[in-house]
Protein backbone atom coordinates (compact mmCIF):
# COMPACT_ATOMS: atom_id res chain seq x y z
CA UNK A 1 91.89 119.47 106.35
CA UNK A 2 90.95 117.39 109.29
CA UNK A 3 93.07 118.98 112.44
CA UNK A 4 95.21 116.09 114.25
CA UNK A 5 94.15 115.04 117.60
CA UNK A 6 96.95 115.79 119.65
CA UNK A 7 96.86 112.84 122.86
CA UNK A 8 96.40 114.06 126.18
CA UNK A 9 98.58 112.15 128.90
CA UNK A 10 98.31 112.02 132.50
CA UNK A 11 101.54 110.43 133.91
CA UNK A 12 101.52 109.23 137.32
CA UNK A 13 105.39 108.78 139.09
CA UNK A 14 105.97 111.76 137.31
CA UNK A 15 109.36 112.62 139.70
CA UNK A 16 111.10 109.53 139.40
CA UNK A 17 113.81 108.89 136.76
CA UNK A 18 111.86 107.52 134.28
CA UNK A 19 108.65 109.74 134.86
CA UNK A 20 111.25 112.69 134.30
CA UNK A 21 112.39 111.55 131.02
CA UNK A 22 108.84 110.94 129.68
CA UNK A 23 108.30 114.70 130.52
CA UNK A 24 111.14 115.44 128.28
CA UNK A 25 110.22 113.19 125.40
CA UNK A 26 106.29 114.54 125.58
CA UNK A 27 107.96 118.27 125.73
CA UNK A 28 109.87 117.23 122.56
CA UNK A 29 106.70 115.74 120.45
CA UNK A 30 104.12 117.23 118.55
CA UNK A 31 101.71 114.65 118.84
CA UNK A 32 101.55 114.41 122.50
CA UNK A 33 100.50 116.53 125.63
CA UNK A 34 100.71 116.52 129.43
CA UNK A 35 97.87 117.19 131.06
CA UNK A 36 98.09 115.74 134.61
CA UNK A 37 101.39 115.17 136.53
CA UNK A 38 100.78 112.92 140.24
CA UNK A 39 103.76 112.43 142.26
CA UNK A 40 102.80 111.05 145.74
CA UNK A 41 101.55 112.58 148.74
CA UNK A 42 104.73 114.80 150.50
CA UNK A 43 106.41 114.95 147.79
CA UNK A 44 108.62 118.51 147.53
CA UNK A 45 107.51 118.93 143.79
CA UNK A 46 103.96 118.98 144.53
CA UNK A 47 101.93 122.09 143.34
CA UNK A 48 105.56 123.11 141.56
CA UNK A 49 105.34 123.39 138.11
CA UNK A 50 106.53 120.87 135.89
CA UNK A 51 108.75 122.76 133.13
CA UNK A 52 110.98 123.30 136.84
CA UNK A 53 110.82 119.48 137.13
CA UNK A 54 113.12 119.57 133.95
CA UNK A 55 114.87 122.45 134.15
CA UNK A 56 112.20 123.80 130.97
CA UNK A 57 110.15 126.97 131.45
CA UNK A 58 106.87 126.71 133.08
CA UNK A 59 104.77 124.33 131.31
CA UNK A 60 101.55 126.44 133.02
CA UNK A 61 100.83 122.63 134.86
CA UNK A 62 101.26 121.99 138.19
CA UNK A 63 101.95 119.01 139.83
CA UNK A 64 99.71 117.22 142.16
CA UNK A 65 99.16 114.34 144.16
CA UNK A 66 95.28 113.83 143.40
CA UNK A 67 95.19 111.23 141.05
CA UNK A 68 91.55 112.67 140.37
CA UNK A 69 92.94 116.30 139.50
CA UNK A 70 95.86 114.32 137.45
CA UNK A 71 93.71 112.38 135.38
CA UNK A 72 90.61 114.17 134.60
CA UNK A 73 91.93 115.75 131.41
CA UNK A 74 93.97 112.68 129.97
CA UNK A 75 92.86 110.40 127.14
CA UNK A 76 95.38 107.73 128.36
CA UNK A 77 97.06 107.36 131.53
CA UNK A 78 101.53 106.20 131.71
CA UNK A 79 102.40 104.88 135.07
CA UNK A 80 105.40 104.40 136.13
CA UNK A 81 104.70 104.94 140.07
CA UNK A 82 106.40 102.62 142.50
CA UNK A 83 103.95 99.26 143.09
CA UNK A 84 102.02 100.81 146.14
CA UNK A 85 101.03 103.63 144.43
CA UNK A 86 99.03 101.23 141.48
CA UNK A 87 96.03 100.78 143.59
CA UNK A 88 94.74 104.21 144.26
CA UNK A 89 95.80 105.02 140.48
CA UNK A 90 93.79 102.12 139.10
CA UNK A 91 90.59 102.61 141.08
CA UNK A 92 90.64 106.33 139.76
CA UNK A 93 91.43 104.98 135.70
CA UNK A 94 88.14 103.07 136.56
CA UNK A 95 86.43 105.84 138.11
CA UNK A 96 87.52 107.93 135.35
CA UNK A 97 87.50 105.32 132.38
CA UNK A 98 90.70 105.98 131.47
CA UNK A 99 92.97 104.24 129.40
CA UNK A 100 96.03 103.06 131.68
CA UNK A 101 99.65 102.00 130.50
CA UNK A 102 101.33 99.91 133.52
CA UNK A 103 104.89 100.30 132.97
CA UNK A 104 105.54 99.56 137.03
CA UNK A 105 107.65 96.57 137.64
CA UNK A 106 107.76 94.81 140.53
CA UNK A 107 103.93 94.18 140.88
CA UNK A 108 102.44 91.67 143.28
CA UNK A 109 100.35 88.55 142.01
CA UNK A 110 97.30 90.46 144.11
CA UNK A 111 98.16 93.99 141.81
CA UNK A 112 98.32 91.34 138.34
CA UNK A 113 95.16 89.93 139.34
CA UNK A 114 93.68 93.65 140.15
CA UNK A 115 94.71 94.59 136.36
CA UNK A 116 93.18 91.60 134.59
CA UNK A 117 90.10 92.24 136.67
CA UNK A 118 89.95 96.32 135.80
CA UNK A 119 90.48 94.81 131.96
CA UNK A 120 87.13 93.91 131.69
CA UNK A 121 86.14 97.75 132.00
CA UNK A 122 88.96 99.63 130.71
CA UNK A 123 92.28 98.84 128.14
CA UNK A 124 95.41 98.48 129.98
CA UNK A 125 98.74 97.99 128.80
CA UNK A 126 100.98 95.95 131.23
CA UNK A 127 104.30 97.02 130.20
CA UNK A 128 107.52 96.36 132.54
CA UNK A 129 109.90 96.94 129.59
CA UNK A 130 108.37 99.21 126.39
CA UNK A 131 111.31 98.77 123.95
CA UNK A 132 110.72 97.18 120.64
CA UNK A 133 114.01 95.03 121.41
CA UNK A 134 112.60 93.53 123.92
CA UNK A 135 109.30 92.63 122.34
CA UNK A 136 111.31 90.90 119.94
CA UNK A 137 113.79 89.35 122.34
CA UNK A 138 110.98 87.67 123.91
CA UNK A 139 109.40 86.30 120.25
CA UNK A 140 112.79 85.44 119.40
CA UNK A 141 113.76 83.22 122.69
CA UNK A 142 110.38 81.28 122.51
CA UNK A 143 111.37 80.46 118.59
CA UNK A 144 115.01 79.35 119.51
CA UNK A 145 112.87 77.16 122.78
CA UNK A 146 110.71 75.66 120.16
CA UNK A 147 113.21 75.05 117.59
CA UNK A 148 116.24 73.33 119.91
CA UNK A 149 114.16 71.77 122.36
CA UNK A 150 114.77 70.34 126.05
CA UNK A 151 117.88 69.10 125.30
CA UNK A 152 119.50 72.94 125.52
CA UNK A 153 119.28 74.72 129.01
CA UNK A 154 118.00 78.01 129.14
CA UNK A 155 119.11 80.84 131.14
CA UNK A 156 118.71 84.31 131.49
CA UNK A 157 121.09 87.01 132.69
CA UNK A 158 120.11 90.42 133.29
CA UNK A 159 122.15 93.67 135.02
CA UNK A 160 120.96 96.86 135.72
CA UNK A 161 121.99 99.73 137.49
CA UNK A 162 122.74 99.59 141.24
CA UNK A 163 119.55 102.19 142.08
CA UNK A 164 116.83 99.36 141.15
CA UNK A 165 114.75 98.05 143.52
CA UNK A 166 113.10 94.84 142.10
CA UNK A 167 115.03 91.08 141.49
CA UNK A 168 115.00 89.99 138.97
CA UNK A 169 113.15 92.53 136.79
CA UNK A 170 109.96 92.60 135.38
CA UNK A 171 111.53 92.33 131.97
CA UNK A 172 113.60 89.00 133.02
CA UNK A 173 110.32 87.50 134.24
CA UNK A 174 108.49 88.49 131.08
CA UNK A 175 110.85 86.59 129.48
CA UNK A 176 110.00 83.68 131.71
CA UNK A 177 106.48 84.04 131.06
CA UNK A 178 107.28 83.81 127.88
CA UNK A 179 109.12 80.56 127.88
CA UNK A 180 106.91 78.88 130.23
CA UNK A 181 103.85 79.02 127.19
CA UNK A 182 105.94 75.96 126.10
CA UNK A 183 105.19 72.92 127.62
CA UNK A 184 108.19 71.60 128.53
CA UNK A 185 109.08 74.75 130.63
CA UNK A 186 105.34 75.06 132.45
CA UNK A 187 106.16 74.21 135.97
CA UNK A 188 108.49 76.21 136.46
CA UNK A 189 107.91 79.42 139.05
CA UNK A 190 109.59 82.75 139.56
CA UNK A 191 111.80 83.73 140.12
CA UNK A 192 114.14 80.64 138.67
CA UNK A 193 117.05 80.80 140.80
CA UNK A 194 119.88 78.87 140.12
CA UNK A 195 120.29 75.43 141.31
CA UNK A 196 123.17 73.07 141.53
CA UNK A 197 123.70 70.47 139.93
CA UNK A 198 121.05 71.44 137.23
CA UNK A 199 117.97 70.37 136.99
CA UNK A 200 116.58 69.45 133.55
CA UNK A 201 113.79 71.67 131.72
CA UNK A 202 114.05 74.67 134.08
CA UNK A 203 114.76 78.42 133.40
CA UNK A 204 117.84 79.59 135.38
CA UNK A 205 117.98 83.64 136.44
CA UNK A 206 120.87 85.08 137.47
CA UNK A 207 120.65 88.99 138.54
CA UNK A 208 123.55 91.74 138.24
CA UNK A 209 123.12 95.35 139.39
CA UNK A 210 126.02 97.74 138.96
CA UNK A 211 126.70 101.81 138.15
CA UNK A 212 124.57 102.89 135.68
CA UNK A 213 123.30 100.11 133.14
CA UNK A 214 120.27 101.12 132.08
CA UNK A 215 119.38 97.43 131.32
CA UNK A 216 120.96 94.62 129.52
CA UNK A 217 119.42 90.94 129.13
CA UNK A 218 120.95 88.22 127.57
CA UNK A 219 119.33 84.61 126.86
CA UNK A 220 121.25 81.79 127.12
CA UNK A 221 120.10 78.52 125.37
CA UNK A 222 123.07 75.96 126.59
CA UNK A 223 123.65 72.68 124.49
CA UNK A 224 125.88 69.74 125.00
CA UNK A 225 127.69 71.14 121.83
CA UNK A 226 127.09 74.66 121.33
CA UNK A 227 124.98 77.67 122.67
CA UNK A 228 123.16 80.70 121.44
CA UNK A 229 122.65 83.93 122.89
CA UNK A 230 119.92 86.54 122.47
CA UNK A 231 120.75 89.56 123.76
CA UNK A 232 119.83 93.27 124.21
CA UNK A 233 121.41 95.97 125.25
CA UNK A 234 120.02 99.47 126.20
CA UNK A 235 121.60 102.44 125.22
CA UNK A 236 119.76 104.88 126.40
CA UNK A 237 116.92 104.90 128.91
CA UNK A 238 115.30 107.62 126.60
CA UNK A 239 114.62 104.52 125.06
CA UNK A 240 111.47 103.40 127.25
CA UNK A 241 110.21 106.50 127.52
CA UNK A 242 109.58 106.79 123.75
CA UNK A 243 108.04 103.43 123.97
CA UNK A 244 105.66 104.35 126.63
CA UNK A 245 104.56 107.12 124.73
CA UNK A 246 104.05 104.97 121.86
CA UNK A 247 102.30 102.29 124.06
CA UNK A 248 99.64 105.31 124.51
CA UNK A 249 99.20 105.91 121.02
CA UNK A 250 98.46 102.64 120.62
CA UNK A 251 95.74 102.19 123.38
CA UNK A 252 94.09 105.18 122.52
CA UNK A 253 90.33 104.23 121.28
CA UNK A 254 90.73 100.26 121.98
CA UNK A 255 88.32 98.38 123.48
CA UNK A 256 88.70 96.75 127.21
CA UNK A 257 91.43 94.28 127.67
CA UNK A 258 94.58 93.30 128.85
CA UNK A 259 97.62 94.38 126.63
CA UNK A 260 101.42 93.91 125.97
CA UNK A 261 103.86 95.68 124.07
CA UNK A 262 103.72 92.37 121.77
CA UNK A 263 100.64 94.25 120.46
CA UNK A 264 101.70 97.33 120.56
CA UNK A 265 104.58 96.32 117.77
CA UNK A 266 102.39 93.83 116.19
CA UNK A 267 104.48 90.47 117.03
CA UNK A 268 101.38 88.55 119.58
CA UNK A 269 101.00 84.85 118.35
């Protein structure tokens, strides 16, 4: 019998909140490794070992904050660094040839147009949000666009927990992305604040942070007689961590190009 490959990850961010619970969820799998742990530069946890990250015993890997030394052992890179980390990480995916899973948010137009450039080299998932819901969310509110027309006005609400730096979230202006395929929604640009009274064919945002939501987004398609909502609401953060890991899985062995979870779950148009 053919032994599984088990996939080696390198995980850059690997301190922050989300980077902790990926730890946890690769600790918990059987199909999945960590081989490289970057945090940044001064960071306390660096050369610490990353079962102490956790509060697990030693997982015999330190942490480190060479992104050369972090990667080197990985089949597929997660990110989830803060946006001025990406650079560095990116040249050394290319360096490297390394798979790379982008689950930063708050990226500049520069960074976006930095990724679709490395695409041509290596695969790279750009992933702000990695949960199946949301995937679908997105498929769903471009059906409901197509399939009510101009006449409703769409808007999207989104909270999340007071500790989040970007507004509105990579996830709400996926969703705008989205939306703006159809050609009644093109010229609109982020990030779609609300205006008074309303102008026809535009995308309205409005952005809630509070305690600890770990993220709930809600489209709003308004009509002179009725209105539908979309929503979805996270649980548990655990959540995006699974899908990250997943996101991997997936990436593993494809060709260059730019990725989204829509292809990850199968759903692209």
């Amino acid at each position: 019998m053919t032994k599984k490959h088990i996939l080696k990850l390198a995980l850059t961010g690997c301190t922050g909140r989300m980077g902790q619970m990926v730890i946890k969820e690769i600790n918990q799998s059987e199909e999945v490794e960590i081989v490289g742990a970057l945090a940044r530069p001064g960071n306390p946890f660096v050369d610490k070992d990353v079962g102490t990250l956790i509060g697990e015993d030693p997982f015999n890997l330190l942490i480190t904050d060479s992104p050369q030394h972090a990667f080197k052992d990985a089949d597929v890179i997660i990110g989830f660094s803060q946006p001025e980390g990406l650079s560095p990480h990116l040249q050394e995916a290319l360096q490297q040839n390394k798979p790379f899973v982008i689950c930063t948010t708050g990226l500049t137009d520069n960074q976006k147009l930095a990724l679709e450039k490395a695409s041509d080299k290596i695969p790279l998932i750009i992933a702000p949000n990695t949960s199946l819901g949301i995937a679908l969310l997105r498929k769903l509110s471009v059906l409901a666009a197509e399939t009510l027309g101009s006449s409703y006005d769409i808007s999207l609400l989104e909270m999340h927990h007071r500790r989040k730096l970007d507004s509105p979230s990579g996830t709400t202006l996926s969703i705008a992305q989205s939306l703006k395929t159809l050609g009644y929604l093109k010229d609109n640009t982020p990030p779609y604040p609300p205006h008074s009274p309303r102008p026809k064919n535009t995308i309205e945002c409005a952005v809630l942070r509070g305690g600890g939501v770990a993220g709930d987004h809600t489209v709003i398609f308004a009509g002179e007689k009725d209105m539908l909502k979309i929503e979805h609401h996270t649980l548990d953060p655990a959540l995006f961590a699974q899908g990250a890991i997943r996101a991997a899985q997936w990436l593993f062995g494809r060709s260059s190009g730019l990725y989204s979870m829509d292809d990850v779950v199968g759903i692209r148009s």
